[in-house]
N, C-alpha and C. Protein backbone atom coordinates (compact mmCIF):
# COMPACT_ATOMS: atom_id res chain seq x y z
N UNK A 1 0.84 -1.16 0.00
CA UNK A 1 0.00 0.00 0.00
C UNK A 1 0.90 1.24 0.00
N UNK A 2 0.78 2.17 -1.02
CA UNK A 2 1.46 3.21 -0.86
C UNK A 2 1.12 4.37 0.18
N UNK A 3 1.61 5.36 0.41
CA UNK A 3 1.24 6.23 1.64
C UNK A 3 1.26 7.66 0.76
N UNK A 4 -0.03 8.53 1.12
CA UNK A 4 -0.07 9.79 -0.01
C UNK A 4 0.66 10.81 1.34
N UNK A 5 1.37 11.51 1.03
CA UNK A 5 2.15 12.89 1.46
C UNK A 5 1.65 13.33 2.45
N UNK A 6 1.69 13.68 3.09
CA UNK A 6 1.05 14.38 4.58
C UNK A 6 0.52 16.07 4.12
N UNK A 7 -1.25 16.22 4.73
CA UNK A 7 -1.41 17.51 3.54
C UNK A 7 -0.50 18.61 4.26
N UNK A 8 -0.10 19.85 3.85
CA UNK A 8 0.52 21.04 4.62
C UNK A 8 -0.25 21.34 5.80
N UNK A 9 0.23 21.92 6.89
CA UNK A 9 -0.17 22.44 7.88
C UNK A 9 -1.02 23.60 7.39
N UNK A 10 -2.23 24.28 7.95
CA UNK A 10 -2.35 25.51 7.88
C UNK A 10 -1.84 26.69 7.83
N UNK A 11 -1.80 27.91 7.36
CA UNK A 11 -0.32 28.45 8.05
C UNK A 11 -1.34 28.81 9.63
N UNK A 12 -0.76 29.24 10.11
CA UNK A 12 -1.02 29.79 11.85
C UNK A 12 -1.44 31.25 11.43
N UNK A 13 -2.50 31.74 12.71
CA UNK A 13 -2.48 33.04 12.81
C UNK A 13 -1.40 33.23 13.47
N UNK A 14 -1.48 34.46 12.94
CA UNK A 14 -0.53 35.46 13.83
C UNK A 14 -0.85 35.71 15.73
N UNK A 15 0.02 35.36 16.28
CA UNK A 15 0.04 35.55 17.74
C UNK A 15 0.29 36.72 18.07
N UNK A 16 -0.08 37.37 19.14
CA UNK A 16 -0.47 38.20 19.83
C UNK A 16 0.97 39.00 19.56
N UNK A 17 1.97 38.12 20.26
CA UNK A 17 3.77 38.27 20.32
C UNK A 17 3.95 38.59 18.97
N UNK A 18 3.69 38.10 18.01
CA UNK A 18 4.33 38.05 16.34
C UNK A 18 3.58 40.21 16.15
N UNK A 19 2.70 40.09 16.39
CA UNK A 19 1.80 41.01 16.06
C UNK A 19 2.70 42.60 16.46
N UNK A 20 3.21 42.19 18.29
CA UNK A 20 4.01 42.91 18.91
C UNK A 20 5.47 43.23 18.20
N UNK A 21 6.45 42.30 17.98
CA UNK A 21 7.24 42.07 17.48
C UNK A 21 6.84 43.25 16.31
N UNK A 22 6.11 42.66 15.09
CA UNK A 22 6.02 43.38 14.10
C UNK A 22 6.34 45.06 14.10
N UNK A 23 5.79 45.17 15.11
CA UNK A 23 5.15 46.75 15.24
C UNK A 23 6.22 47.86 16.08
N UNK A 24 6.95 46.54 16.64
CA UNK A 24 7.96 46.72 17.99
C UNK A 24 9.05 48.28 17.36
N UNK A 25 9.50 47.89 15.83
CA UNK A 25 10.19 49.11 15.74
C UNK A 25 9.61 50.27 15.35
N UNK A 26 8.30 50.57 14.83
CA UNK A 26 7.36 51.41 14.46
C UNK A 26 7.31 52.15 15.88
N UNK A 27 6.77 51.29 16.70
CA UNK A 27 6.68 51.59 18.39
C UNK A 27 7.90 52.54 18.62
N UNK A 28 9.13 52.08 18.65
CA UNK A 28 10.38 52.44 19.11
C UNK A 28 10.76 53.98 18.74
N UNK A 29 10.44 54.39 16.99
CA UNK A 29 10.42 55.05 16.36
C UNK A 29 9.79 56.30 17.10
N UNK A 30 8.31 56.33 17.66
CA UNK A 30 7.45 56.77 18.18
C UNK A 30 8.03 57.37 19.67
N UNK A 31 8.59 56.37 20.27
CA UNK A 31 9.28 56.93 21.55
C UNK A 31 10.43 57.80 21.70
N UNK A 32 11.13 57.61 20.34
CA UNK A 32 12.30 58.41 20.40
C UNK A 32 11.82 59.82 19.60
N UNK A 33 10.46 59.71 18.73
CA UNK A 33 10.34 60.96 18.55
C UNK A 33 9.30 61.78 19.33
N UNK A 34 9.48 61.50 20.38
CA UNK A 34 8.18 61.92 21.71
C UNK A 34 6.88 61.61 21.53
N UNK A 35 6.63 60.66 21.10
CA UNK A 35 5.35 60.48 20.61
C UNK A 35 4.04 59.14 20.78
N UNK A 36 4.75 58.92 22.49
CA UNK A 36 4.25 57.83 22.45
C UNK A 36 2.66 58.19 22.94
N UNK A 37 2.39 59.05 23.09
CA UNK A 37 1.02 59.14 23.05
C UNK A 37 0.16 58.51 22.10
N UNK A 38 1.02 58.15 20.76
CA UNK A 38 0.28 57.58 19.51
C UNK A 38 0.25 56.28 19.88
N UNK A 39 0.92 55.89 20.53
CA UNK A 39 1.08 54.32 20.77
C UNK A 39 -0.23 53.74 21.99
N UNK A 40 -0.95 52.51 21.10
CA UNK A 40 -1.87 51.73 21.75
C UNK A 40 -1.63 51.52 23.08
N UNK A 41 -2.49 52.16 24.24
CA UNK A 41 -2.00 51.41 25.87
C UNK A 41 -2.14 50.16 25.57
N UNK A 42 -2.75 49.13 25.03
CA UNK A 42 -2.35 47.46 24.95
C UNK A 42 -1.32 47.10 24.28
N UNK A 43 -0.61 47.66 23.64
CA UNK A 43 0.86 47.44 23.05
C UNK A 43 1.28 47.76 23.90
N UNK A 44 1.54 48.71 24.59
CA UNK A 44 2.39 49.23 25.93
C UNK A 44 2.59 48.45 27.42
N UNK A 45 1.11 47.86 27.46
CA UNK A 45 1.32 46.97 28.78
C UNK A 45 1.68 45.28 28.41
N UNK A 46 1.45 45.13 27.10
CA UNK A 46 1.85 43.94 26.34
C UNK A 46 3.21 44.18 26.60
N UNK A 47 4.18 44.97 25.88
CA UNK A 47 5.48 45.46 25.65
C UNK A 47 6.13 45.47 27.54
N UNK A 48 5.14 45.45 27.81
CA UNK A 48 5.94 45.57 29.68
C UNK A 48 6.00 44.17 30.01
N UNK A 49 4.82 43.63 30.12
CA UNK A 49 4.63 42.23 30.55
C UNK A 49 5.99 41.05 29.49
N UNK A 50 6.02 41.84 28.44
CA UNK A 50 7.01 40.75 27.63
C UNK A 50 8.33 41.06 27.86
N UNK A 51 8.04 42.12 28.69
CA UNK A 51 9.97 42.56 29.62
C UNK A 51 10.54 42.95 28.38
N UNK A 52 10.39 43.47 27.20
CA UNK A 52 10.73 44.19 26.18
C UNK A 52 10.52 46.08 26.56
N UNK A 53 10.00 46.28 27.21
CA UNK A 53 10.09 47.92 27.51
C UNK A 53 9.70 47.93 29.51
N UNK A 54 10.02 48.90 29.66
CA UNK A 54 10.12 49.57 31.30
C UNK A 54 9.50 50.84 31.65
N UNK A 55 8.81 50.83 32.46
CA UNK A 55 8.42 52.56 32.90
C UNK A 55 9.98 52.95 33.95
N UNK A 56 10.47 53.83 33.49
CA UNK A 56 11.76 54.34 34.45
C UNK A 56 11.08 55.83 34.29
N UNK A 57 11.24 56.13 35.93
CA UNK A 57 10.79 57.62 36.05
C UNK A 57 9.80 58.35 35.52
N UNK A 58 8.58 57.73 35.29
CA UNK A 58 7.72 58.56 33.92
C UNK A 58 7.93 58.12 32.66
N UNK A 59 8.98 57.29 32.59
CA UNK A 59 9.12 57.06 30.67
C UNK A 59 9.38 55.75 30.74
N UNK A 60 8.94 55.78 29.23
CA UNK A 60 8.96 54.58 28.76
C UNK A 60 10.46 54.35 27.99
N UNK A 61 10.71 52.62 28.11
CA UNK A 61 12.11 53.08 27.42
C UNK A 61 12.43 51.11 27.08
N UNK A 62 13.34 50.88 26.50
CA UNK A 62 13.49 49.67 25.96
C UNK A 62 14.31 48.78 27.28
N UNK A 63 13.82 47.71 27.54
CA UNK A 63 14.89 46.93 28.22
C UNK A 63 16.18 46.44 27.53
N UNK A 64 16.92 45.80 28.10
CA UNK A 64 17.91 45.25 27.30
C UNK A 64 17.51 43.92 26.56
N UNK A 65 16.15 43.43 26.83
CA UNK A 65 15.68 42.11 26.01
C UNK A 65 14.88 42.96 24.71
N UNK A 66 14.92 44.23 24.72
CA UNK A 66 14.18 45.18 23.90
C UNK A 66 15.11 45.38 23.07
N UNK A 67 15.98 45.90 23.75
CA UNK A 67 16.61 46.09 22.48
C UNK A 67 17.32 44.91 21.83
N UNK A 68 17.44 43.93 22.25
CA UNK A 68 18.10 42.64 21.26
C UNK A 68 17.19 42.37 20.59
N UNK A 69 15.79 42.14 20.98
CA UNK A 69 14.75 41.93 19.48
C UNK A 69 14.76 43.04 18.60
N UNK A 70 15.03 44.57 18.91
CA UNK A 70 14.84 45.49 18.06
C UNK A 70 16.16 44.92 16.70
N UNK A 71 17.21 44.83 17.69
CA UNK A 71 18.73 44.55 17.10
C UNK A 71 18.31 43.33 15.76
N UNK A 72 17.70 42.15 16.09
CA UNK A 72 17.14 41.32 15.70
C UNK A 72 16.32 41.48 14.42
N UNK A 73 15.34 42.40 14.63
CA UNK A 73 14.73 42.62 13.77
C UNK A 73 15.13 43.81 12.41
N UNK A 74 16.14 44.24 12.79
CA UNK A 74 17.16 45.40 12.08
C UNK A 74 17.67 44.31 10.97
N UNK A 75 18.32 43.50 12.16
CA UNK A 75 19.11 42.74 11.34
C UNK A 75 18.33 41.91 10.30
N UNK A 76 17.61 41.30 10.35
CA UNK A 76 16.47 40.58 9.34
C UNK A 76 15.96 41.41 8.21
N UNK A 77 16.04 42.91 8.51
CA UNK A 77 15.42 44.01 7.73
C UNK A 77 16.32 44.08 6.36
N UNK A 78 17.64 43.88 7.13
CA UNK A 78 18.83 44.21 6.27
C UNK A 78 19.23 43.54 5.50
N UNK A 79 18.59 42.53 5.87
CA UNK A 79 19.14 41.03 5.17
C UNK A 79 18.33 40.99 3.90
N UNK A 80 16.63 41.21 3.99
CA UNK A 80 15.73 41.27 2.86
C UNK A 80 15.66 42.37 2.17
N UNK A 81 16.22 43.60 2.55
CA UNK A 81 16.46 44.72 1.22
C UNK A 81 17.60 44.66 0.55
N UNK A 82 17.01 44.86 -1.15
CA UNK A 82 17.44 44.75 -2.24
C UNK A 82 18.91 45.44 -2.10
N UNK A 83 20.24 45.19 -2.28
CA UNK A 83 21.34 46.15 -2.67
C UNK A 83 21.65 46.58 -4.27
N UNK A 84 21.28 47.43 -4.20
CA UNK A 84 21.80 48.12 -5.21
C UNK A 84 23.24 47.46 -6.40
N UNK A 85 22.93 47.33 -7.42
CA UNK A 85 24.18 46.59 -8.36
C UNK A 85 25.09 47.90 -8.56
N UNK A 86 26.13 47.74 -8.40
CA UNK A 86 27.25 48.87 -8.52
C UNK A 86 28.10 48.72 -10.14
């Protein structure tokens, strides 16, 4: 008896985290240009609870697990844009 292929997985929704992640440097962007007022309070207490950002003194600001995903996600950025042929 032969055996037919196993069908593909679904792909997955997107998780809550993936969603965060995504948005994480848009977010970042926002804080360094004073502007986190634009930023969702559920991204913000998400972003705390995932120990990716901190309230210090009144502000908001990146942990050091913050900034290695930011670092992370730079780096991935860099990797998928086109370079230029010289």
């Amino acid at each position: 008896m032969k055996r037919s292929a196993p069908l593909p997985a679904p792909s997955p929704v997107p998780s809550r985290r993936d969603a965060l992640r995504d948005e994480l440097l848009a977010t970042v962007t926002l804080l360094k240009q004073r502007r986190a007022a634009e930023i969702d309070a559920g991204y913000i207490e998400d972003y705390v609870a995932l120990h990716w950002m901190e309230w210090h003194g009144g502000s908001l600001r990146l942990t050091t697990t913050g900034e290695n995903v930011c670092k992370h996600l730079a780096s991935l950025l860099a990797r998928s844009t086109p370079r230029p042929a010289f």
